[in-house]
Protein backbone atom coordinates (compact mmCIF):
# COMPACT_ATOMS: atom_id res chain seq x y z
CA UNK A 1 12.64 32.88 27.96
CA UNK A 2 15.30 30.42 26.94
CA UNK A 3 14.56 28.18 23.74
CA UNK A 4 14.91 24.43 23.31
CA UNK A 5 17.00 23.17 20.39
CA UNK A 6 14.87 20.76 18.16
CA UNK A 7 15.05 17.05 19.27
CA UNK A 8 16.45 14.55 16.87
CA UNK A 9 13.33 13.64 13.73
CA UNK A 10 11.76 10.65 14.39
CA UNK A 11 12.44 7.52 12.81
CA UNK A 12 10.68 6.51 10.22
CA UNK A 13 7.90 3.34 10.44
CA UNK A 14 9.26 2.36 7.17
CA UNK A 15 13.03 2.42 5.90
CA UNK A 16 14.01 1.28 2.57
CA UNK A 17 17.81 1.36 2.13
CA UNK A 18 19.49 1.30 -1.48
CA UNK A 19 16.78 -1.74 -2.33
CA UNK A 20 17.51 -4.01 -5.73
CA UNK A 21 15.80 -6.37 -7.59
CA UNK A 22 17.29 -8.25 -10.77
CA UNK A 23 15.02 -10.26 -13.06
CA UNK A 24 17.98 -11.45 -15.69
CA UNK A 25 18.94 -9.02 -17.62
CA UNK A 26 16.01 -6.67 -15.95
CA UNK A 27 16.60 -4.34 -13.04
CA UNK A 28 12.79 -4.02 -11.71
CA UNK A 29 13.85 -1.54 -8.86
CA UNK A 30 17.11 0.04 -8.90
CA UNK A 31 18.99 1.13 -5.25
CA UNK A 32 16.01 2.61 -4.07
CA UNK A 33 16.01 3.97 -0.81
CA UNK A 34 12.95 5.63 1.20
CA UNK A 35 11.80 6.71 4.60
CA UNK A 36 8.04 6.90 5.47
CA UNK A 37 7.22 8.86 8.68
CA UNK A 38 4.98 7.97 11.06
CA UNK A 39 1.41 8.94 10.64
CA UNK A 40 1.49 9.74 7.29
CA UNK A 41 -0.40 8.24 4.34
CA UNK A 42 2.17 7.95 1.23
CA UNK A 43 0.72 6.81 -1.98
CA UNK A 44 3.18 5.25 -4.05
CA UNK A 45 2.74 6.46 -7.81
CA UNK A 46 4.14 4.89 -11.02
CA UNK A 47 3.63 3.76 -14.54
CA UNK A 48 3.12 0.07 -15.79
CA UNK A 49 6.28 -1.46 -14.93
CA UNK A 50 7.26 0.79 -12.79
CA UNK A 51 8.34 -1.50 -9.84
CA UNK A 52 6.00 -0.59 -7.40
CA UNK A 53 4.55 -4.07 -6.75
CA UNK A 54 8.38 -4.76 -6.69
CA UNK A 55 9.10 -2.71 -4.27
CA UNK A 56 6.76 -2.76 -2.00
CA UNK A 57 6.90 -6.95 -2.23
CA UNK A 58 10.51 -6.19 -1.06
CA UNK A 59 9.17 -4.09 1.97
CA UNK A 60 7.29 -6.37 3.34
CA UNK A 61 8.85 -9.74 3.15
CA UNK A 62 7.64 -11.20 -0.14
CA UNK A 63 10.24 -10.93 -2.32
CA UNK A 64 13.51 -11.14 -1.21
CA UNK A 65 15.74 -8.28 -2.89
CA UNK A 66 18.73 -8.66 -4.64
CA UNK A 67 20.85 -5.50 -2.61
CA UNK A 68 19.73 -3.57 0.05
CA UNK A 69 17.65 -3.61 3.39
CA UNK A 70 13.64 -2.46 4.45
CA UNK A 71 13.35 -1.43 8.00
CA UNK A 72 10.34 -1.65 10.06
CA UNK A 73 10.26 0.21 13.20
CA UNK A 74 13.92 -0.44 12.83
CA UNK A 75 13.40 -4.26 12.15
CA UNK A 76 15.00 -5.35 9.45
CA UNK A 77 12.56 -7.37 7.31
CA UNK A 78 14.67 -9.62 6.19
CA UNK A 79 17.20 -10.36 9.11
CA UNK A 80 14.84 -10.31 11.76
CA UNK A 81 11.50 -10.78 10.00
CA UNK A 82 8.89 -11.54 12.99
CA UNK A 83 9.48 -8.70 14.63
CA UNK A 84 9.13 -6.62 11.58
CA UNK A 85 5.76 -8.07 10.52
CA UNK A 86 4.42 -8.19 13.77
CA UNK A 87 4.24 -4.26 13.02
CA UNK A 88 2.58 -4.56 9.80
CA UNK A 89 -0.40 -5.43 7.45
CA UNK A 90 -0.53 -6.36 4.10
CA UNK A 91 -2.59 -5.99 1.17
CA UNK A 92 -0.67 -7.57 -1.23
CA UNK A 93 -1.54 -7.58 -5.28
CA UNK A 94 -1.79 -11.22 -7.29
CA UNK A 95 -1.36 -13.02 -3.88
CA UNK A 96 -3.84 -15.97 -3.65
CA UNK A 97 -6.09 -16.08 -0.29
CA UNK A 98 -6.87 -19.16 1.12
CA UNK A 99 -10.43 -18.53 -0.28
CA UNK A 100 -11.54 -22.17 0.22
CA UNK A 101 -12.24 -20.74 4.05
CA UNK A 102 -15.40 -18.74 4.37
CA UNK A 103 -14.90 -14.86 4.66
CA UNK A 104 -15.01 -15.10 8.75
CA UNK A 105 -12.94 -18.25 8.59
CA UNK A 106 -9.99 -16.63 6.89
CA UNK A 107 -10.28 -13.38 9.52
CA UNK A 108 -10.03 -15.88 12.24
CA UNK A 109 -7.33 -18.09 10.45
CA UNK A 110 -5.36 -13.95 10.65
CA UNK A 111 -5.80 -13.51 14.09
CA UNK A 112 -4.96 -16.28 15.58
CA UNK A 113 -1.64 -16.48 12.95
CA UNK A 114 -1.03 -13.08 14.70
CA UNK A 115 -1.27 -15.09 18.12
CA UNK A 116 -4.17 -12.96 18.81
CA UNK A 117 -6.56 -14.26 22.02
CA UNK A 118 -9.89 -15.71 20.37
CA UNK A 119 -12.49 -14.00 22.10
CA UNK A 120 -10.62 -10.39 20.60
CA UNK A 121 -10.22 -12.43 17.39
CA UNK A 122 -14.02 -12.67 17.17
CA UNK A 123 -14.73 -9.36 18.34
CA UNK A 124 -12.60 -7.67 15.86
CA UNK A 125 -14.25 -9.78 12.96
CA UNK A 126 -17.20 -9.02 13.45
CA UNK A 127 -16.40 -5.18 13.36
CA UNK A 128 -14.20 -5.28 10.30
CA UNK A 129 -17.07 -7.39 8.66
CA UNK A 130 -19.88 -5.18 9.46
CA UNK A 131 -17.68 -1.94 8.74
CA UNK A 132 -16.48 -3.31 5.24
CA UNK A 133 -20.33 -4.21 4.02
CA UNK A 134 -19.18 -7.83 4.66
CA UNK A 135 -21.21 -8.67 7.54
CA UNK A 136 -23.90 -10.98 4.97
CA UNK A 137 -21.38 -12.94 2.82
CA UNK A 138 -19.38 -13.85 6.36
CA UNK A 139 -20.37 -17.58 6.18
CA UNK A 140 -19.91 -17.33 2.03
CA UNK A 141 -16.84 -18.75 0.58
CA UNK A 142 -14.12 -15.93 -0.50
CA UNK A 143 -13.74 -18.00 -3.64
CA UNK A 144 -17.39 -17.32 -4.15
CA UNK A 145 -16.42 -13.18 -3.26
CA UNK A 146 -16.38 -10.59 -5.89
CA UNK A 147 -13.01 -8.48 -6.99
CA UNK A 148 -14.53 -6.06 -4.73
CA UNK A 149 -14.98 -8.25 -2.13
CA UNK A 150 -11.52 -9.71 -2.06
CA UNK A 151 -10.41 -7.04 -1.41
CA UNK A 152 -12.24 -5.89 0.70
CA UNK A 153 -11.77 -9.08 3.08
CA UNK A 154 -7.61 -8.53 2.46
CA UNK A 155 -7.96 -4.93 4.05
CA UNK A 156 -9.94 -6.73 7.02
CA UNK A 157 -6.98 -9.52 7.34
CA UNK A 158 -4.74 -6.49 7.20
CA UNK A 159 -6.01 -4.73 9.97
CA UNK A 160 -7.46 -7.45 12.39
CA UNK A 161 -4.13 -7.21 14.41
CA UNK A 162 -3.91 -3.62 14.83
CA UNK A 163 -0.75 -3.21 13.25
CA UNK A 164 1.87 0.36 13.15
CA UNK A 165 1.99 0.45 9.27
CA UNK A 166 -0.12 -0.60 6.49
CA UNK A 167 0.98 -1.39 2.81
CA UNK A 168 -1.46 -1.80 0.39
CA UNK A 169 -0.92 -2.40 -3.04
CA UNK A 170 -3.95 -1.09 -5.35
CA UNK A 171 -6.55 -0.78 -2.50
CA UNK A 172 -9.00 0.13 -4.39
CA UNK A 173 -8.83 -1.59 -7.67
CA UNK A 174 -12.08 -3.82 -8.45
CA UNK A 175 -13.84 -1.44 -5.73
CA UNK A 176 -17.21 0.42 -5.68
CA UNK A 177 -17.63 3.86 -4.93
CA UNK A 178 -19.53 3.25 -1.43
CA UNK A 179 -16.94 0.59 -0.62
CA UNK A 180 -14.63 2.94 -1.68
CA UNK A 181 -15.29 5.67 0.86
CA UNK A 182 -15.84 3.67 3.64
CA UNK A 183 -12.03 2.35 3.38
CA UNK A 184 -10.78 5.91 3.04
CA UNK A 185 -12.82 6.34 6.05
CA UNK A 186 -10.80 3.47 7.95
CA UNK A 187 -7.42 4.48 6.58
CA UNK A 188 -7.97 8.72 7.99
CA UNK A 189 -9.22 6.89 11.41
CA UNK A 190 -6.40 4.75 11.07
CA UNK A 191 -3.66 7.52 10.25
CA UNK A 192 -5.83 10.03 12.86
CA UNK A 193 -4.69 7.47 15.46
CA UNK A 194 -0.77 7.34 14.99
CA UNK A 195 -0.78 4.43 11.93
CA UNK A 196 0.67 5.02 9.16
CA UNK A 197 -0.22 4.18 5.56
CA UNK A 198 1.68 3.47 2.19
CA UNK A 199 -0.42 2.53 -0.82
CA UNK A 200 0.09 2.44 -4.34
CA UNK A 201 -2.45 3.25 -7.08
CA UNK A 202 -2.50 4.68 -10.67
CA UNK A 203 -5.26 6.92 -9.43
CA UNK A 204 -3.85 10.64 -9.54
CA UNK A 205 -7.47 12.56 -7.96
CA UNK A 206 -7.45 9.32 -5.48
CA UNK A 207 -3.79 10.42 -3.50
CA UNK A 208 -3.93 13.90 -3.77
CA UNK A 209 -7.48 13.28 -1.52
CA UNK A 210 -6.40 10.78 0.64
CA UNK A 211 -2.68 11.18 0.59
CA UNK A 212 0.04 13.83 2.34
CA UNK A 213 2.75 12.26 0.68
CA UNK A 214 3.54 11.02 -2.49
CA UNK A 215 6.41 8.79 -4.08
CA UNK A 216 6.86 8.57 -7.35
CA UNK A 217 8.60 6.03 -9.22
CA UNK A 218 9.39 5.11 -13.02
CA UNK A 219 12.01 2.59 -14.03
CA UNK A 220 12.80 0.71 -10.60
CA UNK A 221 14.20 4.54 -9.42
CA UNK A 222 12.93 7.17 -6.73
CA UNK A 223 12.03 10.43 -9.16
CA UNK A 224 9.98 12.32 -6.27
CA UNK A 225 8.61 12.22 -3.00
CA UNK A 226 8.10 14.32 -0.39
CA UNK A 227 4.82 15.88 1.38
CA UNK A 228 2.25 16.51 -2.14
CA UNK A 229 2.62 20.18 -2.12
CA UNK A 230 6.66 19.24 -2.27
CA UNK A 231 6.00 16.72 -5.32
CA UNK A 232 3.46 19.03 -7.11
CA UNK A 233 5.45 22.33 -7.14
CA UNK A 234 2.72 24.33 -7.55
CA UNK A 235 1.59 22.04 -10.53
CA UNK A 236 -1.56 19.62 -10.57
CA UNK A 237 -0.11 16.25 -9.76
CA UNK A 238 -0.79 14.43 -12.79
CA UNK A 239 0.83 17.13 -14.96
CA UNK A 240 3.73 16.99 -12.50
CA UNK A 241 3.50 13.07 -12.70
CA UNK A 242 3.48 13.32 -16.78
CA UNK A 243 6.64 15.65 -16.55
CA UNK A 244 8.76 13.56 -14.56
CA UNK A 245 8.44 10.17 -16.07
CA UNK A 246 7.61 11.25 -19.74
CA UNK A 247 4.99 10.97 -22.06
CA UNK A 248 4.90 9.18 -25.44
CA UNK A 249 3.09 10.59 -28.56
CA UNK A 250 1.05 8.66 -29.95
CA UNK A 251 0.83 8.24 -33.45
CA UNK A 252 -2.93 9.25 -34.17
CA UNK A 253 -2.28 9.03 -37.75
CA UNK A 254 -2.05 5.68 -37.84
CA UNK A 255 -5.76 5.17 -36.61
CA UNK A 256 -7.81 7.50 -38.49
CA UNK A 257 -9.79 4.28 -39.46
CA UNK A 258 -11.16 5.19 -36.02
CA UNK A 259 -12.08 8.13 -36.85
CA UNK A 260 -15.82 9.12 -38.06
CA UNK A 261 -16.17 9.43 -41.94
């Protein structure tokens, strides 16, 4: 029986080529380059000041970078940047909403921005509300909303188009533990389905259960990534985490007025 030679690897849903961002005398994110395949969930690890917001605010239009180029699909972001977020939703970090619109107000404001037809508009709402636990504050005002809830209604504005990819930047931050399953819930449906997910998030026991893949970055540079067993070489992912960006001791001395007498 005669073989087939492998086809050519996909492309990836999201390219980042050699990206740079300056702040002065700072470099926040230093030639970093990435490829995210599709239907994978990546969670994007780092320290404090790490450059993840950075980066992924470079991905995804916000934050135009100083060097290099983020690929959609194969749409440049930047060059050609309809096309490229026509394929995407974001969950951005520190971004205001326009939370003087009630919670279905804002969903609808999304849809239609996405040149979405009204009556699919509502339909979708209405499932993202109910499915998100947001079904009784739909006529509230999001400035009225809870951390929680804020975010909870970004994931919703994220998703009402359907998009290929899905960046999220601290998805869970501010959220409960119920609320908290039921978007893992969406995002495996969402990956099950062909979509593909990159998310960042200082939670270590939150990727490895959610996430295949894992970046890791410290510094504005790429230190890992690859699928998790890749990254965690046989270690537990936070002690593989600790080893590659470095820890600092802590001088405990110093506080033994902590300390019970």
């Amino acid at each position: 029986m005669s073989q087939h030679a492998p086809g050519p690897a996909a492309a990836p849903v999201l390219a980042l080529r050699e990206l740079t961002k300056r702040f002065g005398a700072t470099i926040a994110v230093d030639r970093l380059s990435l490829d995210v395949p599709a239907g994978s969930m990546v969670g994007l690890l780092g320290p404090n000041g790490a450059g993840k917001t950075t980066t992924l605010s470079m991905a995804t239009g916000l934050l135009r970078p100083d060097g290099g180029t983020a690929l959609v699909e194969g749409f440049d972001v930047w060059a050609d940047p309809p096309a490229a977020k026509a394929r995407m939703g974001v969950l951005p970090d520190g971004v205001r909403m326009f939370d003087r619109l009630t919670g279905a107000e804002l969903l609808r404001y999304h849809g239609l921005l996405r040149a979405m037809p009204e009556p699919e508009v509502e339909r979708r709402s209405g499932e993202l509300l109910a499915a998100l636990g947001l079904a009784s504050a739909a006529s509230t005002l999001v400035i009225d909303y809870s951390a929680g809830m804020r975010k909870k209604i970004g994931l919703a504005c994220a998703l009402i188009h359907a998009p290929r990819l899905l960046v999220l930047d601290e998805p869970f931050e501010a959220v409960d533990p119920v609320s908290g399953e039921t978007i893992r819930e969406i995002l495996r449906g969402f990956v099950a389905s062909g979509g593909t997910v990159v998310l960042s998030s200082h939670v270590m026991e939150l990727v490895e259960s959610i996430c295949d893949r894992v970046a890791i970055i410290a510094a504005g540079r790429l230190l890992a990534s690859g699928t998790l067993d890749e990254v965690r070489q046989g270690q537990p992912l936070q002690r593989r985490f600790l080893d590659l960006v470095g820890t600092q001791s802590l001088a405990t001395e110093s506080l033994s007025w902590l300390r019970s007498s």
